[in-house]
Protein backbone atom coordinates (compact mmCIF):
# COMPACT_ATOMS: atom_id res chain seq x y z
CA UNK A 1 -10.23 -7.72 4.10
CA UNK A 2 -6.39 -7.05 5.16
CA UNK A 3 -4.55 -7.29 2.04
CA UNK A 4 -1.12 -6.08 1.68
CA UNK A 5 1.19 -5.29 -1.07
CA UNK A 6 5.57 -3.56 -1.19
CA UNK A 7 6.09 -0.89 -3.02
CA UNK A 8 9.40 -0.30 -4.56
CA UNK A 9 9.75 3.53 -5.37
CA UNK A 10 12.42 6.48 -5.93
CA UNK A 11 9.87 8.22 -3.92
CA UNK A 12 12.30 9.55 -0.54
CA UNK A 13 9.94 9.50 2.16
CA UNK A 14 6.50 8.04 3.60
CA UNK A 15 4.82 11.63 3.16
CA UNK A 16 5.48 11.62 -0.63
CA UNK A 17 5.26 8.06 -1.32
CA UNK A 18 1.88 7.94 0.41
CA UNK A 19 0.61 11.56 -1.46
CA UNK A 20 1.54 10.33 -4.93
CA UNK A 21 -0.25 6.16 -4.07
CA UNK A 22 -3.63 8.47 -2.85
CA UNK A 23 -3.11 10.48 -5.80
CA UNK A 24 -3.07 7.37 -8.58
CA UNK A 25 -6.02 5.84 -6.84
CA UNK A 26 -7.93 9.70 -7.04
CA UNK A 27 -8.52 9.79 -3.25
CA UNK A 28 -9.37 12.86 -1.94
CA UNK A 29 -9.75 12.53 1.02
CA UNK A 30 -6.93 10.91 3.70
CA UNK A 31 -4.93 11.61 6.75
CA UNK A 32 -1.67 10.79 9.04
CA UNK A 33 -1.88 8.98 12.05
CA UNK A 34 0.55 8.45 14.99
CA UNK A 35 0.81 4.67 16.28
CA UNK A 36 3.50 2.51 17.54
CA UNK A 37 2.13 -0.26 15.77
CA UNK A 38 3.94 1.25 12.50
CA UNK A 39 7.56 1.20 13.02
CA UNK A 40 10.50 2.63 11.79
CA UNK A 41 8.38 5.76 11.83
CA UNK A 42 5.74 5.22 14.10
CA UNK A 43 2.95 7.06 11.52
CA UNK A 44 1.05 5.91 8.72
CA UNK A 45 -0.81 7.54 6.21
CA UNK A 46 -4.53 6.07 5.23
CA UNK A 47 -7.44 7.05 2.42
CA UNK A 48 -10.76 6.78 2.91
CA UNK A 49 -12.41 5.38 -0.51
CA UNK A 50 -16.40 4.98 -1.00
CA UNK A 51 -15.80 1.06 -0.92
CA UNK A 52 -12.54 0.37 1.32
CA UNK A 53 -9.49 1.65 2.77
CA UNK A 54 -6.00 1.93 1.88
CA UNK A 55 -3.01 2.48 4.17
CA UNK A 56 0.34 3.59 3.32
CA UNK A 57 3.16 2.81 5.74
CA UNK A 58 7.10 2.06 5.84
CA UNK A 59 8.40 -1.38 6.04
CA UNK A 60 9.91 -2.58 8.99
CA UNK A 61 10.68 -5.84 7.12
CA UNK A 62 14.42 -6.48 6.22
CA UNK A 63 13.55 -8.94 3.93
CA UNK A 64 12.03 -7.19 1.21
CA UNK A 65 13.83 -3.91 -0.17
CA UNK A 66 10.69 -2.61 -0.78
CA UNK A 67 10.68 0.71 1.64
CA UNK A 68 6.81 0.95 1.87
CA UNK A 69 3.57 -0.96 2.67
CA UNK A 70 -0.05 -0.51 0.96
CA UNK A 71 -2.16 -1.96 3.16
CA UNK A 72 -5.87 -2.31 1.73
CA UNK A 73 -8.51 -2.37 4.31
CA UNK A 74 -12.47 -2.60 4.92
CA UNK A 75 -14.30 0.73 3.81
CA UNK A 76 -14.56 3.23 7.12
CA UNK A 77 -18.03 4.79 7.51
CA UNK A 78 -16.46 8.40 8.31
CA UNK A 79 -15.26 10.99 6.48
CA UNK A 80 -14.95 8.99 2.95
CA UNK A 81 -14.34 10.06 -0.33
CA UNK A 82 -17.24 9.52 -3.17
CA UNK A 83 -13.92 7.74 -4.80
CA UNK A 84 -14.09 4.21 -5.10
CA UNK A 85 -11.05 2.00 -5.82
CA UNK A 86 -10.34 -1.69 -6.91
CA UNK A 87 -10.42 -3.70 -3.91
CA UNK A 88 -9.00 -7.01 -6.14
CA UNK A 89 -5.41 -7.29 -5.33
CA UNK A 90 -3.86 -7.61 -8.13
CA UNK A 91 -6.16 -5.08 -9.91
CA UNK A 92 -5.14 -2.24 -7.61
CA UNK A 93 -1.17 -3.26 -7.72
CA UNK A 94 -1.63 -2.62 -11.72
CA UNK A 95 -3.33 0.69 -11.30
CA UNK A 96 -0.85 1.64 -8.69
CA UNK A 97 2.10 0.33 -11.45
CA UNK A 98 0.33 1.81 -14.48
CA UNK A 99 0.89 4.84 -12.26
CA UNK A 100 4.48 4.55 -12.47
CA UNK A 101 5.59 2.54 -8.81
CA UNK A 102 6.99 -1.12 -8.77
CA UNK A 103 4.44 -3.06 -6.45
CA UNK A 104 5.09 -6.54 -5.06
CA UNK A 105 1.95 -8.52 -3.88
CA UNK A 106 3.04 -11.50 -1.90
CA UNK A 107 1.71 -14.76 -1.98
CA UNK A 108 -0.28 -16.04 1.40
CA UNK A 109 2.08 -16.88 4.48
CA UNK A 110 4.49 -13.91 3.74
CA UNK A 111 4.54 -12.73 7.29
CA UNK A 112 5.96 -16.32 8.49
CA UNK A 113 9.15 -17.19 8.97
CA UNK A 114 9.86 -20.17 6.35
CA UNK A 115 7.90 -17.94 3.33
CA UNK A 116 9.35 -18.88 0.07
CA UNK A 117 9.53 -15.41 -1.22
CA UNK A 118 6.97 -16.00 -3.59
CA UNK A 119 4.34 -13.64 -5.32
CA UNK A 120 3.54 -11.53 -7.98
CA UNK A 121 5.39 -8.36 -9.20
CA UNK A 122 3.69 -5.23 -11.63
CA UNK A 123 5.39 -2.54 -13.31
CA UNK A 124 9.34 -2.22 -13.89
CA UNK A 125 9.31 -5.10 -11.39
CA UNK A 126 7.41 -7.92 -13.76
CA UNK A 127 9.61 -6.99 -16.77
């Protein structure tokens, strides 16, 4: 389970846009790591729920204008929180919207080349 979803947010930086996503969901318990793997910044921020993961990143995607990534991962044995959080797609982006951020969830292929730019928006983003 590698599921991603864009969030669209006034929030002005990874640190506070990943604090107030781990705060909707209730999770307790989360860190920053370092890794190359996450351009622009290099870090990324990731919870630890009862029943899966969620990591919070910033796009390096020009495409979207959607400045950060939740990515929502397999549960990690270590150091989780008693939390546990939708792990249904869509059902997290409307928590995370009914929380007050603008989530895209794209459709399957986004990461390719000829995607259509298709896929499902919650909160301000759907009206």
């Amino acid at each position: 389970m590698h599921e991603v979803m864009f969030v669209l947010s006034p929030l002005p930086a990874l640190q506070v846009a990943a604090l107030a996503i781990f705060q909707i969901l209730r999770l307790d318990v989360f860190e920053e790591r370092e890794s190359s793997n996450y351009p622009p910044e290099n870090r990324y921020f990731i919870g630890y729920a009862a029943n899966a993961s969620v990591k919070v990143c910033c796009s390096d995607d020009d495409r979207f204008p959607h400045p950060y990534w939740v990515i929502l991962g397999p549960r990690v044995l270590e150091g989780s929180s008693q939390v546990s959080i939708p792990v249904d797609i869509s059902i997290l982006a409307e928590a995370l919207a009914a929380g007050g951020l603008e989530i895209f969830v794209p459709s399957k292929g986004w990461s390719k080349i000829d995607w259509n730019g298709s896929g499902d928006a919650y909160g301000r983003l759907a009206g």
